[in-house]
Protein backbone atom coordinates (compact mmCIF):
# COMPACT_ATOMS: atom_id res chain seq x y z
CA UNK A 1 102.37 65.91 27.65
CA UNK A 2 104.48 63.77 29.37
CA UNK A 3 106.07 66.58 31.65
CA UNK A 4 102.79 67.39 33.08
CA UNK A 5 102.91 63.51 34.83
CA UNK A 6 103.95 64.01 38.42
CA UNK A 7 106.52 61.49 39.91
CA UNK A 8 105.40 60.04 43.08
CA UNK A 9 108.33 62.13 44.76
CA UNK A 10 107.16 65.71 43.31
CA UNK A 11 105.09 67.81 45.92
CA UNK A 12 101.55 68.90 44.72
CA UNK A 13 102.44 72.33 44.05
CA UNK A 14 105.42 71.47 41.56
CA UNK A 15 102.69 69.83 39.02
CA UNK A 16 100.38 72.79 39.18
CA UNK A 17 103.50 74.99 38.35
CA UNK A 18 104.06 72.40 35.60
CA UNK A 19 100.74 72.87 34.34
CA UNK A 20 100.74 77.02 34.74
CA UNK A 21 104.36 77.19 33.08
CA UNK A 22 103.46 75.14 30.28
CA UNK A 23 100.42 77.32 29.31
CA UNK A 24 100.97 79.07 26.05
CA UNK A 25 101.82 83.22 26.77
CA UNK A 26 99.59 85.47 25.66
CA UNK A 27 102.31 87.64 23.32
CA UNK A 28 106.26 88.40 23.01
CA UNK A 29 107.38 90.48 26.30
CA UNK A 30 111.48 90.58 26.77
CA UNK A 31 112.83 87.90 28.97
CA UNK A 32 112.91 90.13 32.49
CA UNK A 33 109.04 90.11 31.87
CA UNK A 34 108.79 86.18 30.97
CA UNK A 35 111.14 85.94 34.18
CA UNK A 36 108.96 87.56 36.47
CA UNK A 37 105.51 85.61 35.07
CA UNK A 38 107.01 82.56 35.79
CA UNK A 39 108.25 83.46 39.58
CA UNK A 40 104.77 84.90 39.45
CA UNK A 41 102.99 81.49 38.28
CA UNK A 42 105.14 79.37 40.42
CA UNK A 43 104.06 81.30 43.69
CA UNK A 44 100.65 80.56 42.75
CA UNK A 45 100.83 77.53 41.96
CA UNK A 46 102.95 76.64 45.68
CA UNK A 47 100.03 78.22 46.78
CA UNK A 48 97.55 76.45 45.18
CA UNK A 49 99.19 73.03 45.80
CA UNK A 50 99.29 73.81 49.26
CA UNK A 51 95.55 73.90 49.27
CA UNK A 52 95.37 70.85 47.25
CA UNK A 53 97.21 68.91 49.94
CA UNK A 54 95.16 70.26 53.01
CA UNK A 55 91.63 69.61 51.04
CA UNK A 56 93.09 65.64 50.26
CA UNK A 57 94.13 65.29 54.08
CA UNK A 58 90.88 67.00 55.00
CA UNK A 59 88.73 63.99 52.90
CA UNK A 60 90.57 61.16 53.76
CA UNK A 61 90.47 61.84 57.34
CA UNK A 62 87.32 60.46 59.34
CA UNK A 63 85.31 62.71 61.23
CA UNK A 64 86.91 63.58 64.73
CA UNK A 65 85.06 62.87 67.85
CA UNK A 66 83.96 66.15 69.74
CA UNK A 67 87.32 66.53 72.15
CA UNK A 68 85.25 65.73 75.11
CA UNK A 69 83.81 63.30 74.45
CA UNK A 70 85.69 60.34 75.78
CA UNK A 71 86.49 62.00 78.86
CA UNK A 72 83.07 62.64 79.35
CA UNK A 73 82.19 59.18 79.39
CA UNK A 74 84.97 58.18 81.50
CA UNK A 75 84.03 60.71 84.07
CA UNK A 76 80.46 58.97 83.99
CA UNK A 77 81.55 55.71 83.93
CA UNK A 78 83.43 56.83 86.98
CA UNK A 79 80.62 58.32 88.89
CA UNK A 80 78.18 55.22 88.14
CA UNK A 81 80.83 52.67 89.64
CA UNK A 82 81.08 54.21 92.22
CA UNK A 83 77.34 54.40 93.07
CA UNK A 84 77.50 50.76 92.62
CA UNK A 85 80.06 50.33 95.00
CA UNK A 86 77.94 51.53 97.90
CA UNK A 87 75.37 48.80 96.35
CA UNK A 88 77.38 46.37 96.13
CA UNK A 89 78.93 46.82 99.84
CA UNK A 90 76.20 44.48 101.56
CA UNK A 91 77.69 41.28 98.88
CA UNK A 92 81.18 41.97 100.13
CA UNK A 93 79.72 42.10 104.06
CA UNK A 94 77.99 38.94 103.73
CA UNK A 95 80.78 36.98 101.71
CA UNK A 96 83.28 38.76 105.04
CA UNK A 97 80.74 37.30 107.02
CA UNK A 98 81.41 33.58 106.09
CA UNK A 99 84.56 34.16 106.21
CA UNK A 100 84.78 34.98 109.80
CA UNK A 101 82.70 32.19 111.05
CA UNK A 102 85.17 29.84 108.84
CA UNK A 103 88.03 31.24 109.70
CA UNK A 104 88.01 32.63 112.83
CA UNK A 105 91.96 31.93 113.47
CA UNK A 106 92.79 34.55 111.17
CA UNK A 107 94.84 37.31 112.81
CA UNK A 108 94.79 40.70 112.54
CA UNK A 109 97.40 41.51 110.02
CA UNK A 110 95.31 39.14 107.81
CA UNK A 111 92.39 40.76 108.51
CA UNK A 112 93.31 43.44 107.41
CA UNK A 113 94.65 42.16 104.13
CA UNK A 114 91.80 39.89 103.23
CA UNK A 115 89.45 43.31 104.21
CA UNK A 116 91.48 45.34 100.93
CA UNK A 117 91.23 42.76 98.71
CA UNK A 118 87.95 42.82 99.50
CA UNK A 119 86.83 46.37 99.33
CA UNK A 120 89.04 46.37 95.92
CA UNK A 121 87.25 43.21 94.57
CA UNK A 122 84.03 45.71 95.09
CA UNK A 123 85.60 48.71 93.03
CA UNK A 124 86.90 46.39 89.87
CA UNK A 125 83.01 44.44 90.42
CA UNK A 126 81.46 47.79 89.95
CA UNK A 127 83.97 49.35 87.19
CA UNK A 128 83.19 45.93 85.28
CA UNK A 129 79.56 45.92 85.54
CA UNK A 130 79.61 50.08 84.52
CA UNK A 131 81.46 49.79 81.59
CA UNK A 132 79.26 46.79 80.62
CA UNK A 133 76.41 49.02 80.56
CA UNK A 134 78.01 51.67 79.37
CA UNK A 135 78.80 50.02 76.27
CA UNK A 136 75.84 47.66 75.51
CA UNK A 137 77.77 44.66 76.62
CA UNK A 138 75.72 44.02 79.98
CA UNK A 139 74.75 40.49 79.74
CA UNK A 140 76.69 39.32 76.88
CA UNK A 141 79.04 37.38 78.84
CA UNK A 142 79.40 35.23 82.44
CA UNK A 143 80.26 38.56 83.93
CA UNK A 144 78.76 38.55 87.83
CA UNK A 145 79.90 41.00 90.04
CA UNK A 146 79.34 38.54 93.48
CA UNK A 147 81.29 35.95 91.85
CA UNK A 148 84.20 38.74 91.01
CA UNK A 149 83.71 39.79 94.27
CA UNK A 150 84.29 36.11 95.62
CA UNK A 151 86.79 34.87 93.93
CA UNK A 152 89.74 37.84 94.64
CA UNK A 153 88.77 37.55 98.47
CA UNK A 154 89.11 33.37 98.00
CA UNK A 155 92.27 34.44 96.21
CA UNK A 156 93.48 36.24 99.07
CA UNK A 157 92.28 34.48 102.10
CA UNK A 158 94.15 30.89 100.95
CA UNK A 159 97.56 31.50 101.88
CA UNK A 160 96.22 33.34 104.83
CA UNK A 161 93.92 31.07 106.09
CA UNK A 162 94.80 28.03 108.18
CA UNK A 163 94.29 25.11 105.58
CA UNK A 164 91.50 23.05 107.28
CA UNK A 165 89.41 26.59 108.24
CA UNK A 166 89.99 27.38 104.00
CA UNK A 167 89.11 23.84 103.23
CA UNK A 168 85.81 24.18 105.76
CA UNK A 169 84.91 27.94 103.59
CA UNK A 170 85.43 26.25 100.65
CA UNK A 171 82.34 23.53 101.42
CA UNK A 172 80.39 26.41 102.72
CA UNK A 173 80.64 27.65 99.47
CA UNK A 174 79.92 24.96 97.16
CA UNK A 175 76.60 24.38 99.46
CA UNK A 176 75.71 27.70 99.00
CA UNK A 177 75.97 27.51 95.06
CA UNK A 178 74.49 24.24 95.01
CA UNK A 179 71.57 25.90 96.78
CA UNK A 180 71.18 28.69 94.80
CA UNK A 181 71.31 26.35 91.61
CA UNK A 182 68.92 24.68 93.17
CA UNK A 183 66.13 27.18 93.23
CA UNK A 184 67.09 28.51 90.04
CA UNK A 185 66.35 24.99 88.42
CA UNK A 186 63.14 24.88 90.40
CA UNK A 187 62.05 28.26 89.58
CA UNK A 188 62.83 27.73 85.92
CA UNK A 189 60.59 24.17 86.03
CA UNK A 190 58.08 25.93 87.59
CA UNK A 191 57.50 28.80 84.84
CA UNK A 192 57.84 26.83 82.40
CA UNK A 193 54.90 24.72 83.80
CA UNK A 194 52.80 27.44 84.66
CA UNK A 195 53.02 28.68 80.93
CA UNK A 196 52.76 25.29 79.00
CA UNK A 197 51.06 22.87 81.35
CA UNK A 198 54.10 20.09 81.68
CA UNK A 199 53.00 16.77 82.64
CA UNK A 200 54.42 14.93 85.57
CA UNK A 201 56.81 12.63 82.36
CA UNK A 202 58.19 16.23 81.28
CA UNK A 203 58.57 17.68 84.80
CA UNK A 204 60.68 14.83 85.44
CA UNK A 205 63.13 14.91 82.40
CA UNK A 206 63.43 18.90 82.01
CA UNK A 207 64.50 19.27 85.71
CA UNK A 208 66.79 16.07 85.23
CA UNK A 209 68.24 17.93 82.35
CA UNK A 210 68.67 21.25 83.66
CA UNK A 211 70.73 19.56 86.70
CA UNK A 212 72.96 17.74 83.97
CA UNK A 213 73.75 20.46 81.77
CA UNK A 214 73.21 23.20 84.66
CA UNK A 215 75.16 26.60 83.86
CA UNK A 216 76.02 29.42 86.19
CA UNK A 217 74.41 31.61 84.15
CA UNK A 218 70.96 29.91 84.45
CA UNK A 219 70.83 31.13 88.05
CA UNK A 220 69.87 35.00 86.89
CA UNK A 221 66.84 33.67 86.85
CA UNK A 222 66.41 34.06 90.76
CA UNK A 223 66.67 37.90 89.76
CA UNK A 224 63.16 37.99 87.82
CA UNK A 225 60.28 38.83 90.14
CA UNK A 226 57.03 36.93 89.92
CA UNK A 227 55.02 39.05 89.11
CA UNK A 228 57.08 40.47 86.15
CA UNK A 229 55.29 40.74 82.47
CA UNK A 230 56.76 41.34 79.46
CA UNK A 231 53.44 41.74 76.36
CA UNK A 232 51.21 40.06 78.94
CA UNK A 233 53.68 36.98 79.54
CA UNK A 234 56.02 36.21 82.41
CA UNK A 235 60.18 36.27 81.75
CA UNK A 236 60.75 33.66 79.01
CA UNK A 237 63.71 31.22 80.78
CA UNK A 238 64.85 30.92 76.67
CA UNK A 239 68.83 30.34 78.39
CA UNK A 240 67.86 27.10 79.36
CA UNK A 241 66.20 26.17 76.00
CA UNK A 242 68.25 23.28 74.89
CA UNK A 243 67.36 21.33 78.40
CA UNK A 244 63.28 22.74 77.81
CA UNK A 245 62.61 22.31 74.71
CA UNK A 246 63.25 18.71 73.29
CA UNK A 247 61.07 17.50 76.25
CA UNK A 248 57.86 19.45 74.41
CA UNK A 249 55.11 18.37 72.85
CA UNK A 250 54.65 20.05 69.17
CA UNK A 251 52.12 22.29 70.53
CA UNK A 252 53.96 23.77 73.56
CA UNK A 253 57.43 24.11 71.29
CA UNK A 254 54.99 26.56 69.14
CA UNK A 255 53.45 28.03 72.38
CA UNK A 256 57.24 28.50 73.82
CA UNK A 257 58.36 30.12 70.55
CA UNK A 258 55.41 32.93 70.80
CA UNK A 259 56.83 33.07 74.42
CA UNK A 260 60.40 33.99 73.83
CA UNK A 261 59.51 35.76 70.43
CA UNK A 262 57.29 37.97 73.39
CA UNK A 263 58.78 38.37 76.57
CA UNK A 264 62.94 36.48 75.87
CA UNK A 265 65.96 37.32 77.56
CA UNK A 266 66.93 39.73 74.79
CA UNK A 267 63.71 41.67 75.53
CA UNK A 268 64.33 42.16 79.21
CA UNK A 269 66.84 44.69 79.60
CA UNK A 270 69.90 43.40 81.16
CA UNK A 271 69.35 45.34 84.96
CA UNK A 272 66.46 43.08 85.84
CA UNK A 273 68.73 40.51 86.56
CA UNK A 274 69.93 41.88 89.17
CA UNK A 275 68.69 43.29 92.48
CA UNK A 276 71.10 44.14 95.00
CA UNK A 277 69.89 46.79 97.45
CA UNK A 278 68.92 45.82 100.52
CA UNK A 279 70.44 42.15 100.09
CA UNK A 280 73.35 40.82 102.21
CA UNK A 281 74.20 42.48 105.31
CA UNK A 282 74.39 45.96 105.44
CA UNK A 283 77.89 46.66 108.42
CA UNK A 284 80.77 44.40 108.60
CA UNK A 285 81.53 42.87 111.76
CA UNK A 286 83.97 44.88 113.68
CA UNK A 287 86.19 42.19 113.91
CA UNK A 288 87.74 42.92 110.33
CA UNK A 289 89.23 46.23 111.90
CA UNK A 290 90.58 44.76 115.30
């Protein structure tokens, strides 16, 4: 029995001849007709080992993707960014905007330049925000497609830029962030009292709190319209909840559970957060192309 063992070096079809050789014959031909039964059996047996090796590939390779597939999805990947781009234009005109009006010694060659960056900081904004959605993963991170647009044209307008007109943008900027975090904290404090009736004491210490631990992210909450309801309740600021919720009372920590169980962050649906048409300014000024 131990010739019917196959080494790890013998091909399939060699142990199935093994096996059909060893078989007992039937009766007593002459040799010429052994001869020829055993080229016979050995032809078979190639053949069937053959098949044995195809059906073993054949299981222990996964499923294949339809061919298409992935090209599909690139294509529409492709086609979605660059819808967005044409949304996302007015971001880039406004951030060009403040540029200009800081750094109105630019010339034309760095125009130009700073222009490029800019419309490519639009294409890789949109590509990144597509393939977030595209893949369930919209959301998930810090991802914001003004602030990707912002920082590659502050990448390219430094060395540009005369130093004090960069250093004059750069204020600009931080006021306009501290702004918008700003109304983001206040529009958080003011849900939040709205829904659990905060007194004056916890008014106090949750705004406090959101200004110490503030976080970019908090500031999606601009994006969620008034009027929004999610099962009867407004848009649950749950991102903020370590600044909120050690400030409650026991009843309104069980009133803001049944409020993010209801209407939280991972209920909205990541595109609420953000509303872009129709915000920023809609041409760039012809200076960029002078």
């Amino acid at each position: 029995m131990s010739r019917m063992q196959p080494s790890r070096r013998e091909p399939a079809w060699a142990v199935v001849a093994a096996m059909v050789v060893l078989l007992p014959a039937a009766g007593h031909g002459d040799d010429a007709a052994a001869a020829a039964a055993k080229a016979a059996a050995e032809r078979d047996a190639r053949a069937l080992g053959w098949l044995f090796q195809q059906g073993v590939r054949a299981l222990a390779a996964p499923p294949a993707p339809p061919p298409d597939a992935d090209r599909q999805q690139r294509e529409q990947i492709q086609q979605h960014a660059k819808q967005l781009e044409r949304m996302f234009q007015p971001v880039l005109n406004s951030e060009l905007e403040l540029i200009r009006r800081c750094c109105d010694g630019l010339d034309s060659a760095a125009r130009k330049r700073i222009l490029a960056a800019g419309r490519e900081a639009v294409t890789v904004a949109a590509r990144g925000f597509t393939e977030r959605q595209f893949n369930g993963q919209l959301g998930r991170d810090d991802f914001d497609p003004r602030r990707e647009t912002r920082s590659r044209l502050e990448k390219a307008l430094e060395p540009l830029a005369d130093p004090a007109e960069f250093a004059t943008y750069r204020a600009e900027v931080e006021r306009r962030e501290a702004r918008r975090a700003e109304a983001a904290r206040l529009t958080i404090l003011a849900r939040v009292d709205r829904q659990l009736d905060l007194s004056a004491d916890q008014r106090q210490k949750i705004e406090a709190e959101l200004t110490r631990s503030w976080r970019p992210q908090w500031a999606r909450e601009l994006g969620n319209r008034g009027d929004m309801r999610i099962n009867d309740y407004p848009p649950a600021p749950d991102d903020a909840a370590a600044a909120i919720v050690p400030h409650l009372a026991p009843d309104q920590v069980a009133a803001w559970e049944s409020w993010c169980r209801a209407a939280g962050a991972r209920l909205l649906g990541q595109g609420f957060n953000l509303h872009l048409d129709g915000q920023g300014i809609q041409q760039s000024d012809p200076w960029w192309s002078e």
